[in-house]
Protein backbone atom coordinates (compact mmCIF):
# COMPACT_ATOMS: atom_id res chain seq x y z
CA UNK A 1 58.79 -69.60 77.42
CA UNK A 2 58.11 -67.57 74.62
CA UNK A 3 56.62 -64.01 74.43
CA UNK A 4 54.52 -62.69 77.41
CA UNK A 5 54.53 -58.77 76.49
CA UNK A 6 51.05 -57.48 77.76
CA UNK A 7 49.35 -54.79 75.72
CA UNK A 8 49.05 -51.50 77.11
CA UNK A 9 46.23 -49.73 78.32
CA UNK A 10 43.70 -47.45 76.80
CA UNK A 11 44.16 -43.69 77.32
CA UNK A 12 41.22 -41.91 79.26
CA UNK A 13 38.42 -40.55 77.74
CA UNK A 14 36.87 -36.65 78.66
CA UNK A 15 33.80 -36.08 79.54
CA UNK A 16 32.02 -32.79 80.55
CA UNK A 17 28.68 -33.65 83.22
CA UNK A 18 26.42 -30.58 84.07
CA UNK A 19 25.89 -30.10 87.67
CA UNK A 20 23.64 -27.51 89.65
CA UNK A 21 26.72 -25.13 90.96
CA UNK A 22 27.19 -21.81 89.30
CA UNK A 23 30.21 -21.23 91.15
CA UNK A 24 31.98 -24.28 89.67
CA UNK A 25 33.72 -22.46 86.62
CA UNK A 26 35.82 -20.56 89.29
CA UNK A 27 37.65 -23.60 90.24
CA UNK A 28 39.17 -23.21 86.23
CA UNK A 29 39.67 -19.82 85.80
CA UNK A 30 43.21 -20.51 85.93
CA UNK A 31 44.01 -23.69 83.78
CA UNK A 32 45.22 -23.07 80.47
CA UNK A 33 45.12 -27.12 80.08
CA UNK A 34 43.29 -30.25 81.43
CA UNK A 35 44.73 -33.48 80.80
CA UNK A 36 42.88 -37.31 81.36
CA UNK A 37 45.51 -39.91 82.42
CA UNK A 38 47.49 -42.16 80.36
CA UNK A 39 46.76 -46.18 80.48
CA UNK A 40 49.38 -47.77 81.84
CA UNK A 41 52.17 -49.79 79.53
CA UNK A 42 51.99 -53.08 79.33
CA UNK A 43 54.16 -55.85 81.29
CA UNK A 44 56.03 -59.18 81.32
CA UNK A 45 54.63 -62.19 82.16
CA UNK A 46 51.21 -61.20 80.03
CA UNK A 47 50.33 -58.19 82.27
CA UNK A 48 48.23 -55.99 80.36
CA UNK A 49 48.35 -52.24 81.47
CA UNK A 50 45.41 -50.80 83.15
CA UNK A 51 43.17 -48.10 81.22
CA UNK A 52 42.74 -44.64 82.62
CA UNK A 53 40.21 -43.37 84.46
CA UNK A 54 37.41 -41.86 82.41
CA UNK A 55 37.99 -38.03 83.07
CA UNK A 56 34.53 -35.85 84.18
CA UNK A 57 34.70 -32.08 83.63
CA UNK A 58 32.00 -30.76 85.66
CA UNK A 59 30.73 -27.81 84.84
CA UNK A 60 27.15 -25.34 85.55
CA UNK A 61 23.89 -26.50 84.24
CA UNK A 62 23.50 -23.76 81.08
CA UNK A 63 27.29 -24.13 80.03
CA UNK A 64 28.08 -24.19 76.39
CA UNK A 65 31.13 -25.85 75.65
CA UNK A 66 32.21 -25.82 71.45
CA UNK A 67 35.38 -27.49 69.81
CA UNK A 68 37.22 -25.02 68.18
CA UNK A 69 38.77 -27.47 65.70
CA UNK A 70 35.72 -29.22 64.59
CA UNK A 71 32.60 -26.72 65.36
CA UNK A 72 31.23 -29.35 67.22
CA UNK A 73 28.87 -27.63 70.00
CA UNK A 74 27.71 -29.35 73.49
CA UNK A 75 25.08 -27.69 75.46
CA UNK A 76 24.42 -28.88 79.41
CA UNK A 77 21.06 -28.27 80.24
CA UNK A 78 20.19 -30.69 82.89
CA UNK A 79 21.85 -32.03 85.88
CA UNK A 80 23.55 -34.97 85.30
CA UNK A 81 23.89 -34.57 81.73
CA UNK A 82 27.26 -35.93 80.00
CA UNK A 83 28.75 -35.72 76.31
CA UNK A 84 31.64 -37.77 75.29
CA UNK A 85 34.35 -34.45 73.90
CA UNK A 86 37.36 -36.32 73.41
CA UNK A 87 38.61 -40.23 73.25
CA UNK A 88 41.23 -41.48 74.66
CA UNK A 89 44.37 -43.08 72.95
CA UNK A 90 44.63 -46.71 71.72
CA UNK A 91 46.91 -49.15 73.78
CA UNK A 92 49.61 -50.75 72.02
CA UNK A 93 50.06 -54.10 71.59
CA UNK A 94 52.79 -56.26 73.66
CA UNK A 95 54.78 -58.70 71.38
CA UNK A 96 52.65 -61.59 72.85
CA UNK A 97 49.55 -60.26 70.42
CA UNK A 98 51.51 -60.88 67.25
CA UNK A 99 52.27 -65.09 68.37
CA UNK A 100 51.18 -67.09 65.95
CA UNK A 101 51.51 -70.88 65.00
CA UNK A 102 53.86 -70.49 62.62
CA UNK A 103 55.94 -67.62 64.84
CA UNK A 104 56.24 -68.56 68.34
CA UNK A 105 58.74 -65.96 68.92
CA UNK A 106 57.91 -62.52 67.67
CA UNK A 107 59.90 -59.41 68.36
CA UNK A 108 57.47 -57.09 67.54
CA UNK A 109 55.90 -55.28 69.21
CA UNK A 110 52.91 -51.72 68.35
CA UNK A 111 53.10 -48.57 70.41
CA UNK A 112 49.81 -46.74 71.07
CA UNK A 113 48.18 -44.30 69.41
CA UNK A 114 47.85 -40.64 71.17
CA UNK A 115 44.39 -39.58 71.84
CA UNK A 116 42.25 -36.87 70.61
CA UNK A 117 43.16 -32.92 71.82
CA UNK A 118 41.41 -29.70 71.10
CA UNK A 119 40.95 -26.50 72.02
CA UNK A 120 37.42 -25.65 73.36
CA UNK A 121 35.73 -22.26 74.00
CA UNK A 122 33.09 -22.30 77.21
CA UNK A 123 30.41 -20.42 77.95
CA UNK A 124 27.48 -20.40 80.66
CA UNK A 125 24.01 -19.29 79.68
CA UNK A 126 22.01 -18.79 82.49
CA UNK A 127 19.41 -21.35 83.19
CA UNK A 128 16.82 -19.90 85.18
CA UNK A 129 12.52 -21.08 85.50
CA UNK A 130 11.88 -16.98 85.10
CA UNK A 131 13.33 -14.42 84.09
CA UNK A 132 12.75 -11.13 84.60
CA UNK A 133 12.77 -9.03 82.02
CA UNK A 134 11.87 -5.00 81.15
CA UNK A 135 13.42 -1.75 80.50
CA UNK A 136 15.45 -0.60 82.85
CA UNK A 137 14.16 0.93 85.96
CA UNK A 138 10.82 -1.39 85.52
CA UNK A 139 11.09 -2.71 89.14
CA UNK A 140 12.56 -6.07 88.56
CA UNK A 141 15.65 -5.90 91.06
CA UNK A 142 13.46 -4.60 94.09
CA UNK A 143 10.65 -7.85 93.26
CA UNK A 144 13.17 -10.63 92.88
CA UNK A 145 14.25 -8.56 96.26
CA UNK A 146 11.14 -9.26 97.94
CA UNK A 147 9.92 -12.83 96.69
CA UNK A 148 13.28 -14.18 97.60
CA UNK A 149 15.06 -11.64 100.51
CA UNK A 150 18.16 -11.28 97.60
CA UNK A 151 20.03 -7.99 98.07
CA UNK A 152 19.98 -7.25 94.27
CA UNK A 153 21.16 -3.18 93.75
CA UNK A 154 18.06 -1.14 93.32
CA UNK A 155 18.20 2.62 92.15
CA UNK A 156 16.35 5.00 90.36
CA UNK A 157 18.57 5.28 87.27
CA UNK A 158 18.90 2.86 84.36
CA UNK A 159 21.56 -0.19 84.24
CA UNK A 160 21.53 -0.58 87.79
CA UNK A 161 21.66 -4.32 87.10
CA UNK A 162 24.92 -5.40 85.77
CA UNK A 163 25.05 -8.34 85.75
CA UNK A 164 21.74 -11.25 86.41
CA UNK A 165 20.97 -11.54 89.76
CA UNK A 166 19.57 -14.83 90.92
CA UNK A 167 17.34 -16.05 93.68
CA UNK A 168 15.10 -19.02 94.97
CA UNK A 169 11.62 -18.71 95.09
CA UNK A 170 9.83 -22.06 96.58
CA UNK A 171 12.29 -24.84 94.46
CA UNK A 172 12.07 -22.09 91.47
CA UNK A 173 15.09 -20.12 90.41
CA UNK A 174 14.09 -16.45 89.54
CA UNK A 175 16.80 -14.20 87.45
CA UNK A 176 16.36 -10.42 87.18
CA UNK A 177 18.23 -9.68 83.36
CA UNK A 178 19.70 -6.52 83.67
CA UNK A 179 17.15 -4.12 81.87
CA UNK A 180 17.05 -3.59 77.89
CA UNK A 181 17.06 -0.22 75.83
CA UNK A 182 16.07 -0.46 72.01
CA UNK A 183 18.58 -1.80 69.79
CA UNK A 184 19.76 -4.36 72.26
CA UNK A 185 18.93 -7.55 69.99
CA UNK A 186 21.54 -5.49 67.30
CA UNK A 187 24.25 -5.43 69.95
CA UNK A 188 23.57 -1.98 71.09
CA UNK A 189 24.55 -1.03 74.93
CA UNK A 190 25.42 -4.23 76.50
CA UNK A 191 22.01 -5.95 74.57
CA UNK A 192 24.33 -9.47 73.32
CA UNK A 193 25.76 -10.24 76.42
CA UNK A 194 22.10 -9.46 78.55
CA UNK A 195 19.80 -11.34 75.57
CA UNK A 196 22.24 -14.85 75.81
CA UNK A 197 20.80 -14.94 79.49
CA UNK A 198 17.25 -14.49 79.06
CA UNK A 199 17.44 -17.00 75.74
CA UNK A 200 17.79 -19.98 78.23
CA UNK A 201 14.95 -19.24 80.78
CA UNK A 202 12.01 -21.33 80.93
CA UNK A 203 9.36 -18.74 80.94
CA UNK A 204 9.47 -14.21 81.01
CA UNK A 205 8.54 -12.41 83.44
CA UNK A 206 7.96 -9.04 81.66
CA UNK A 207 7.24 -5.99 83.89
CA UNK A 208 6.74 -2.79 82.53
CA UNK A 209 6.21 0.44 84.75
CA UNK A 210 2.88 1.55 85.61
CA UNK A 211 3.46 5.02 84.96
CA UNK A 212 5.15 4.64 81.54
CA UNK A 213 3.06 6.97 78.93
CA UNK A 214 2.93 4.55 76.25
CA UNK A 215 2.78 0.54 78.18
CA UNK A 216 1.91 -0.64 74.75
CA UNK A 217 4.65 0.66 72.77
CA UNK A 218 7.32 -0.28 75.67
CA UNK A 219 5.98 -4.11 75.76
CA UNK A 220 6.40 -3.96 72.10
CA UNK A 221 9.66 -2.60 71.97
CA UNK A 222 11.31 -5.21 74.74
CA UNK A 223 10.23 -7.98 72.64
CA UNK A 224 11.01 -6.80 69.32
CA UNK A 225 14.57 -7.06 71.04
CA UNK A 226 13.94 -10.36 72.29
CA UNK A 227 12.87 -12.08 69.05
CA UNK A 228 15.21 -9.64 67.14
CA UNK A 229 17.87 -11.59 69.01
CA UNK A 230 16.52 -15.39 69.06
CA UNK A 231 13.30 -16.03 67.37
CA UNK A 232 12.64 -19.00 69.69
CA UNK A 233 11.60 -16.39 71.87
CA UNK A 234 8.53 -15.81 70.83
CA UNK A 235 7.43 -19.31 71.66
CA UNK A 236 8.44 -18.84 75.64
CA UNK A 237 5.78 -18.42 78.08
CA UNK A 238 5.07 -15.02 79.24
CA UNK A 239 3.60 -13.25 82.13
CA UNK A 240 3.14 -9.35 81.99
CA UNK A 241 3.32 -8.14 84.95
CA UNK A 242 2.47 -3.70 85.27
CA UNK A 243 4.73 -2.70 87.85
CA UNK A 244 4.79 -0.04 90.79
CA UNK A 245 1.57 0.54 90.71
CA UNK A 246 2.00 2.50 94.13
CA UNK A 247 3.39 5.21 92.32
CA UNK A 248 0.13 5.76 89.94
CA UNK A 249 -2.25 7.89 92.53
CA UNK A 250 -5.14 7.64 90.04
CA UNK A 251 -6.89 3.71 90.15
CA UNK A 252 -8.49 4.28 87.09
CA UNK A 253 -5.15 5.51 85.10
CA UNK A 254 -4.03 1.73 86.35
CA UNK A 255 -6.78 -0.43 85.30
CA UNK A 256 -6.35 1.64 82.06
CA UNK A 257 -3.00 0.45 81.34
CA UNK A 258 -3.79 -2.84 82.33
CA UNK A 259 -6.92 -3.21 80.22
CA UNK A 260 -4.62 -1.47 77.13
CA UNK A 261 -2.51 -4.22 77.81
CA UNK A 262 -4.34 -7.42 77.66
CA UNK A 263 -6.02 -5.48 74.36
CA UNK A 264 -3.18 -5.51 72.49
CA UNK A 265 -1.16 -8.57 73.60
CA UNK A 266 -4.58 -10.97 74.29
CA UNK A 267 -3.21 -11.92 77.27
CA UNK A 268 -4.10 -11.57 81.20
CA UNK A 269 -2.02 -8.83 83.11
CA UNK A 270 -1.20 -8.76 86.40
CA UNK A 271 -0.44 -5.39 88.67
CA UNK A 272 2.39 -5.61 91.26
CA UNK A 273 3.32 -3.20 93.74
CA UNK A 274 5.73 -4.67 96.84
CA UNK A 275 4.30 -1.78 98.77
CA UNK A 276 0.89 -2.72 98.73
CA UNK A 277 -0.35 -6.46 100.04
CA UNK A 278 -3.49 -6.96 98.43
CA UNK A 279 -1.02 -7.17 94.89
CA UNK A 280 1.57 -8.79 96.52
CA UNK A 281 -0.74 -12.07 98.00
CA UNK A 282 -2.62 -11.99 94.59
CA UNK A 283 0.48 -11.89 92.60
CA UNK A 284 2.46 -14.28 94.41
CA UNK A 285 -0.29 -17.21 94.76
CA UNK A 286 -0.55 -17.23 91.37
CA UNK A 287 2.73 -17.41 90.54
CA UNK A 288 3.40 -20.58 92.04
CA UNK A 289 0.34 -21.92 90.86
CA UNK A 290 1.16 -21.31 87.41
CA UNK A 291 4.81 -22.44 87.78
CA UNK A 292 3.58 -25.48 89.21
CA UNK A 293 0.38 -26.49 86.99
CA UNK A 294 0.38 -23.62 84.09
CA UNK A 295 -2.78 -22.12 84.92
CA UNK A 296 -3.13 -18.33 85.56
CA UNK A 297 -5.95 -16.94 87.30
């Protein structure tokens, strides 16, 4: 009857898809190895062997995933998303492939070729529409508390934020970055691993403290850090927000900050205190109408 080896399937390829679950890295703290299935070998009677599955690594919206071995670098920054990391092996070829008019009977037959490996190192950037960002002690924990009812730790002493706290505000995700000291784009304190956060927000929230002496010289420090770190940053939306304005007895000390303010950065400035309401409304209808359209008041 002749030859009737089928060829054998194609190894799986790996994929990574981004995915709106910041919890989904847990699932692989503990895998030193993932592994996409093997096509199957080929039969008799002309049976070819059945490919494997394609192979989807999901992982967070904001993940950076690069190849060790070849420096190549994939970034997920929308749901959905997928890159192509590794291919999967080549099937061999049965001994009916390699019939022929003039050799009716081979007995050959090709084994298949092993498919691509690497070692990868991940990382998740936060991907947030704001994020809040200040010295520390500037109020940002206690108003991502109160725009949406998180239980980020508030205290009155600097680096009370850890780690970036998230929240939901109307279908936008606000993130309070733990606050900044001078020095931080240079690595100083914990400024590297806070900065890599705030590099993939959409748009800053930067809130400085009502009753700082100099509001000038602290907006200008916090973003000398930022651009010191990723000069892209200077190109991000802003809104300045002058914080805890409660604790300021004097009005006219406030509008003098703010007014210093929009001076020296040319742009509007908004006062915030979650202990008084006529800030609060103002403040917080305009900042869905700007997230949603881009116009400020």
């Amino acid at each position: 009857m002749g030859p009737s080896g089928g060829d054998g399937g194609r190894g799986a390829d790996v994929y990574i898809r981004g995915v709106k679950n910041l919890n989904l890295l847990e699932q692989y703290r503990y895998l030193k190895q993932i592994k996409a299935e093997n096509g199957q070998a080929g039969q008799s009677n002309s049976c070819h062997g059945k490919s494997g599955d394609p192979y989807y690594l999901k992982l967070p919206v904001g993940t950076v995933m690069v190849n060790n071995d070849t420096g190549e670098e994939f970034e997920l920054i929308e749901e959905g998303q997928e890159f192509l990391i590794l291919r999967g092996g080549d099937g061999g070829f049965g001994n009916e492939y390699f019939k022929s008019s003039i050799n009716q009977a081979p007995e050959r037959a090709l084994p298949g070729r092993v498919g691509e490996s690497a070692n990868f190192d991940v990382e998740l950037k936060l991907i947030a529409d704001v994020g809040f960002v200040g010295f520390p002690n500037a109020g940002k924990s206690t108003l991502l508390n109160t725009l949406t009812n998180t239980s980020a730790k508030t205290a009155n002493y600097a680096f009370t934020t850890l780690i970036p706290n998230l929240g939901a505000y109307y279908e936008f995700v606000l993130a309070d970055i733990p606050g900044l000291i001078e020095g931080a784009g240079e690595g100083k304190g914990l400024g590297h691993k806070f900065l890599r956060h705030i590099s993939r927000t959409k748009m800053i929230l930067h809130c400085i403290d009502a009753s700082t002496d100099d509001v000038v010289e602290a907006y200008r420090t916090i973003r000398k850090e930022l651009e010191a770190f990723d000069e892209k940053m200077a190109d991000k939306d802003e809104i300045i927000l002058l914080t805890k304005t409660d604790e300021v007895d004097d009005d006219e000390i406030i509008q003098d900050q703010k007014r210093l303010l929009e001076e020296a950065t040319g742009k509007t400035v908004w006062l915030m205190s979650v202990l008084e309401e006529k800030y609060m409304k103002d403040f917080t209808d305009n900042l869905v109408k700007y997230l949603r359209t881009g116009e400020k008041k």
